[in-house]
N, C-alpha and C. Protein backbone atom coordinates (compact mmCIF):
# COMPACT_ATOMS: atom_id res chain seq x y z
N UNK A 1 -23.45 17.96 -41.84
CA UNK A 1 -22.16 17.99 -41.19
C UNK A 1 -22.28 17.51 -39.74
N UNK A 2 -23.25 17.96 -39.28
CA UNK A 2 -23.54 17.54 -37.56
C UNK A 2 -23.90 15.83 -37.97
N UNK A 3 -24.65 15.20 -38.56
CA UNK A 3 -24.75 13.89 -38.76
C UNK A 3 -24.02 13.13 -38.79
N UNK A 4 -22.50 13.91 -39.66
CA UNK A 4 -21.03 13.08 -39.97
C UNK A 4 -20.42 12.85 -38.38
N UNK A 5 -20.21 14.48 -37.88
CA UNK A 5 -19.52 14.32 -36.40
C UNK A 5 -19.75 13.50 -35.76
N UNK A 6 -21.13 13.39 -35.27
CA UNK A 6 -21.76 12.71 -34.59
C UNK A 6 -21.81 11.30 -34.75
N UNK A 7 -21.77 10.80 -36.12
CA UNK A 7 -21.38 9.32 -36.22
C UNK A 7 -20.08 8.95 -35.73
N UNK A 8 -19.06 9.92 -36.26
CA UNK A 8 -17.46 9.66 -36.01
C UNK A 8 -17.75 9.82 -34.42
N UNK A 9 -18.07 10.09 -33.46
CA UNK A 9 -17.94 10.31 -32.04
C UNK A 9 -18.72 8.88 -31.36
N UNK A 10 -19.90 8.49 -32.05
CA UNK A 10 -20.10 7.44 -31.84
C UNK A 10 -19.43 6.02 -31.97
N UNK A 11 -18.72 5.93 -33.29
CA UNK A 11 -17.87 5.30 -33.96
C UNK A 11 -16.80 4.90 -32.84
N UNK A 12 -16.07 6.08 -32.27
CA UNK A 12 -14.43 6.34 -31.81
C UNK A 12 -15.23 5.82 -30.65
N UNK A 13 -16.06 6.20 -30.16
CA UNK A 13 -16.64 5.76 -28.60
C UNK A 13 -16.63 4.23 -28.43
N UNK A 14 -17.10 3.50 -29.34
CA UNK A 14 -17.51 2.09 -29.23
C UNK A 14 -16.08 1.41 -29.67
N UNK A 15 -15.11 2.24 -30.22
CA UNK A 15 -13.93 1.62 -30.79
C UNK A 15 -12.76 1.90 -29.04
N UNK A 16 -12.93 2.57 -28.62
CA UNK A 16 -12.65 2.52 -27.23
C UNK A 16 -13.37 2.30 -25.66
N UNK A 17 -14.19 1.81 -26.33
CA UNK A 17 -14.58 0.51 -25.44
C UNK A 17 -13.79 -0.71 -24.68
N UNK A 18 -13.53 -1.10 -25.09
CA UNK A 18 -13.02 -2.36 -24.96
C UNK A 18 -11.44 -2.25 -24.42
N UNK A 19 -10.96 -0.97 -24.28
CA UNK A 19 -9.90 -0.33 -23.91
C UNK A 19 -10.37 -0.41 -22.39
N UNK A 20 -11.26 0.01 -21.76
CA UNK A 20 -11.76 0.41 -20.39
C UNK A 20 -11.82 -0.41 -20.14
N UNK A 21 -11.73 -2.03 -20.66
CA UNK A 21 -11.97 -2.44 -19.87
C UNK A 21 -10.98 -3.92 -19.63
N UNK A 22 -10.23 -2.98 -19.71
CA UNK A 22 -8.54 -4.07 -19.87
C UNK A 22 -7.85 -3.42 -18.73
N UNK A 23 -8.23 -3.67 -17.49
CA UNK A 23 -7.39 -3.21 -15.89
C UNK A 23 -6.72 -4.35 -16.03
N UNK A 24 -5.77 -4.24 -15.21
CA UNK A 24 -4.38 -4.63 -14.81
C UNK A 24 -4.39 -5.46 -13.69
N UNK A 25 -3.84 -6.89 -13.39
CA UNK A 25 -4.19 -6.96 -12.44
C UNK A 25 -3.32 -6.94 -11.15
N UNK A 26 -2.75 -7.90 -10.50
CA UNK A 26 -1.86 -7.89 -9.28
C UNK A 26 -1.80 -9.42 -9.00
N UNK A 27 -0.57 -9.70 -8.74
CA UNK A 27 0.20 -10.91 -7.80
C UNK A 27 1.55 -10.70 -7.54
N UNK A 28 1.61 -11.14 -6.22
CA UNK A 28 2.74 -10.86 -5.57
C UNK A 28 2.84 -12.63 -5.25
N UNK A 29 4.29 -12.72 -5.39
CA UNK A 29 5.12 -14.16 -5.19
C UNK A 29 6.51 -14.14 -5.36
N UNK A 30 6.95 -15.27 -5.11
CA UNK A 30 8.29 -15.49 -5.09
C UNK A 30 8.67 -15.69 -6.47
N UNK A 31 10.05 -15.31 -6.93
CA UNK A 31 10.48 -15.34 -8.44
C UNK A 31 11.25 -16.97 -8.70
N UNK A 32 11.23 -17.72 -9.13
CA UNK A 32 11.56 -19.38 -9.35
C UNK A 32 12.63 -19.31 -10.53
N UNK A 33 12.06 -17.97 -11.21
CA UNK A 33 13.50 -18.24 -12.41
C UNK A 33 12.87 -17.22 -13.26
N UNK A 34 14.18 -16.13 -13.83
CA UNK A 34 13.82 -15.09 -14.07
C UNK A 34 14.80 -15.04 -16.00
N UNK A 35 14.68 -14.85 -16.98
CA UNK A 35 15.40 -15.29 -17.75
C UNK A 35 15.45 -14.10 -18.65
N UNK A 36 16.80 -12.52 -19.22
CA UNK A 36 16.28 -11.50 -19.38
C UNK A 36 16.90 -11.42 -21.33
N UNK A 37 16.62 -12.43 -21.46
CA UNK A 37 17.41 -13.16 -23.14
C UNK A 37 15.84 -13.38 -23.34
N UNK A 38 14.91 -14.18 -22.53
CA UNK A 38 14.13 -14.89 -23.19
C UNK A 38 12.75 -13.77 -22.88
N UNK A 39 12.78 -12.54 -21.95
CA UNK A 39 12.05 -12.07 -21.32
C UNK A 39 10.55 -12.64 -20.68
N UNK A 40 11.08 -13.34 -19.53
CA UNK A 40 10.22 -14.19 -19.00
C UNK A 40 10.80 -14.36 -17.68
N UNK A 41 9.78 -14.28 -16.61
CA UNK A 41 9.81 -14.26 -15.39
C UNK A 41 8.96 -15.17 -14.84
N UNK A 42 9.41 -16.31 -14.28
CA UNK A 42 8.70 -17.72 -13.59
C UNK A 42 8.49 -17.71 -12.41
N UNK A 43 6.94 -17.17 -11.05
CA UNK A 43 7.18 -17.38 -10.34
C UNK A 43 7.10 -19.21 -9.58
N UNK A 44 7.11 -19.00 -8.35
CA UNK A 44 7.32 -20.24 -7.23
C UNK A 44 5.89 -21.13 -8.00
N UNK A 45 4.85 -20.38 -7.79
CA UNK A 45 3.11 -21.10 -8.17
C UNK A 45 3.38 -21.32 -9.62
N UNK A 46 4.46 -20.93 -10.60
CA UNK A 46 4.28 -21.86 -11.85
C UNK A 46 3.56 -20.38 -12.87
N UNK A 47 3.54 -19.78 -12.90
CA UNK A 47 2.59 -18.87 -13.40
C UNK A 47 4.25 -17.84 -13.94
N UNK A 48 3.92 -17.88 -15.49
CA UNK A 48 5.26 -16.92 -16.30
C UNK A 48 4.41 -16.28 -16.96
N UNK A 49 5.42 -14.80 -16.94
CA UNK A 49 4.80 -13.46 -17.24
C UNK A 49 6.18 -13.08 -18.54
N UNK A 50 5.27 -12.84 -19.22
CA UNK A 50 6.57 -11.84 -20.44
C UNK A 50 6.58 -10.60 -20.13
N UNK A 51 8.04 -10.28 -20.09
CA UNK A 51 8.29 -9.13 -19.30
C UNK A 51 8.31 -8.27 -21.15
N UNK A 52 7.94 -6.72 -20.41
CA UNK A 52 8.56 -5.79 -21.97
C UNK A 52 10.27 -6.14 -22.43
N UNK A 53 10.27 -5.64 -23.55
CA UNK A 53 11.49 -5.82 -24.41
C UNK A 53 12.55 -4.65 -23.45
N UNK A 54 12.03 -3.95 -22.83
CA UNK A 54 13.21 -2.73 -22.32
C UNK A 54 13.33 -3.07 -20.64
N UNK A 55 13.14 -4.07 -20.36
CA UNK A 55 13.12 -4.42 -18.63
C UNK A 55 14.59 -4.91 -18.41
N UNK A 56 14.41 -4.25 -17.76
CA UNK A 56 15.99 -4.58 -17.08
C UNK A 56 15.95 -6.00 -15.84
N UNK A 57 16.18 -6.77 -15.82
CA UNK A 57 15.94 -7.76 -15.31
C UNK A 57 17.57 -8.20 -14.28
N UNK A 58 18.05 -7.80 -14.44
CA UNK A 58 19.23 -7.70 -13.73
C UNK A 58 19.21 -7.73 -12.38
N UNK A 59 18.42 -6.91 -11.95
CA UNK A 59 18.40 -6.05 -10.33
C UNK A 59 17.37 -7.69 -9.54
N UNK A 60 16.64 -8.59 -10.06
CA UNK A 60 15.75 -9.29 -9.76
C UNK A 60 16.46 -10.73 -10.08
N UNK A 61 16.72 -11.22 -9.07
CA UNK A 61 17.34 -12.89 -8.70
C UNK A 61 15.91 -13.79 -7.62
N UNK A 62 16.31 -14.82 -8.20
CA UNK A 62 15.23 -16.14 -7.87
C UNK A 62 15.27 -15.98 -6.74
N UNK A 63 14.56 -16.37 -6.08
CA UNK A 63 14.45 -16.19 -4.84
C UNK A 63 13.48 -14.53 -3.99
N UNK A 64 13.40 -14.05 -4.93
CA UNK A 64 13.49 -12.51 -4.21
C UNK A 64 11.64 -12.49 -5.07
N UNK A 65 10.98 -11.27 -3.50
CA UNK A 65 9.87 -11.50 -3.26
C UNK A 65 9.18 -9.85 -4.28
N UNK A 66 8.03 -10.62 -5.30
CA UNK A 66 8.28 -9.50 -5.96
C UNK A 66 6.21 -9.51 -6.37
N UNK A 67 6.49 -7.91 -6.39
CA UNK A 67 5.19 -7.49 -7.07
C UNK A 67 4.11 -7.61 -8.51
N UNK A 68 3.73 -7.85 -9.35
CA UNK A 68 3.41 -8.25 -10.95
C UNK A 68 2.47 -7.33 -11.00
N UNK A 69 2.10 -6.31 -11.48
CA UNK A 69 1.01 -5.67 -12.56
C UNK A 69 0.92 -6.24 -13.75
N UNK A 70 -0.51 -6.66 -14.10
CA UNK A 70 0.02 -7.74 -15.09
C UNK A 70 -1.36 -7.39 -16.10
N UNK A 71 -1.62 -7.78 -17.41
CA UNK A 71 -2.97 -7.86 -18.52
C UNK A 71 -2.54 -9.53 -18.81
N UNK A 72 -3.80 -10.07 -19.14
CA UNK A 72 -3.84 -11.57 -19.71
C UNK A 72 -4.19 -11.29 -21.21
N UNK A 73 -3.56 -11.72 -21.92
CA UNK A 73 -3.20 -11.56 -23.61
C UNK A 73 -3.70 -12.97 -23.83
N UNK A 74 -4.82 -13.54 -24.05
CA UNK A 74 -5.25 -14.76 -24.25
C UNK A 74 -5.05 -15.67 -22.89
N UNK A 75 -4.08 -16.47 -23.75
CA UNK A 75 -3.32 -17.72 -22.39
C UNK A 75 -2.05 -16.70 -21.84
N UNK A 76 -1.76 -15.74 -22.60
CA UNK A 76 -0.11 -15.04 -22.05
C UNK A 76 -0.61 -14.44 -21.07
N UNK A 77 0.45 -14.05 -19.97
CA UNK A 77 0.03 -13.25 -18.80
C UNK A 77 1.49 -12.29 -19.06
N UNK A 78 0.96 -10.88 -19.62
CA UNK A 78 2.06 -10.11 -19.92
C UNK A 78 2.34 -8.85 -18.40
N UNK A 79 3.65 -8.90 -18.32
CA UNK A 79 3.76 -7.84 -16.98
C UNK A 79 4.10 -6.65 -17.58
N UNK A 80 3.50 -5.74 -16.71
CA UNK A 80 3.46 -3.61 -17.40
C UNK A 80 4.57 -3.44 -15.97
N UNK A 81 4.52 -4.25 -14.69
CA UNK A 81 5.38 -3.14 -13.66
C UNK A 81 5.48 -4.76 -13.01
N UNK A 82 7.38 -4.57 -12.68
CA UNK A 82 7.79 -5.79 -11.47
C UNK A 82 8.23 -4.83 -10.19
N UNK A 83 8.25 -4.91 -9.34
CA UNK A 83 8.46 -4.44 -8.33
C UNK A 83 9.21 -5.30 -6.81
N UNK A 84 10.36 -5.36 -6.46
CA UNK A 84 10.42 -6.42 -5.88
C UNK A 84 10.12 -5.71 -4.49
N UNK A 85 9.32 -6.82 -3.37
CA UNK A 85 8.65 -6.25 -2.02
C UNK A 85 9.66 -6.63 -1.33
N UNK A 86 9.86 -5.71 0.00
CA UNK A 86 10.53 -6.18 1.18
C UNK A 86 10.03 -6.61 2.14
């Protein structure tokens, strides 16, 4: 029985791995075009982030200077938090 646990703890350990090591990162820029149909946010440098399905995108117009917490999903650069800076 201690042999079983002990595999399953090893198992779950190495299966959350790869979790630790998916940080988040940061850019701050200007917004170039923000689109909340297509959920996608374009800043000024060319660089679009898919926003989540529940973002309210409303409050955030082009022009306006904003924060990105972001994970890279392959080539996608997906955003977790927009924040616009003053």
């Amino acid at each position: 029985m201690r042999i079983l646990f002990a595999s399953a703890l090893v198992a779950s350990s190495l299966a959350m791995a790869p979790l630790a090591f998916a940080a988040s990162e940061t850019v701050t820029g200007t917004v170039k075009a923000i689109s909340g149909s297509h959920h996608q946010l374009t800043l000024a440098n060319g660089d679009t982030f898919m926003l989540p399905k529940n973002f309210n995108a409303k409050d955030i117009k082009a022009g306006a200077k904003v924060k990105i917490a972001y994970q890279k999903a392959g080539k996608k650069l997906e955003a977790e938090k927009v924040t616009v800076v003053n």
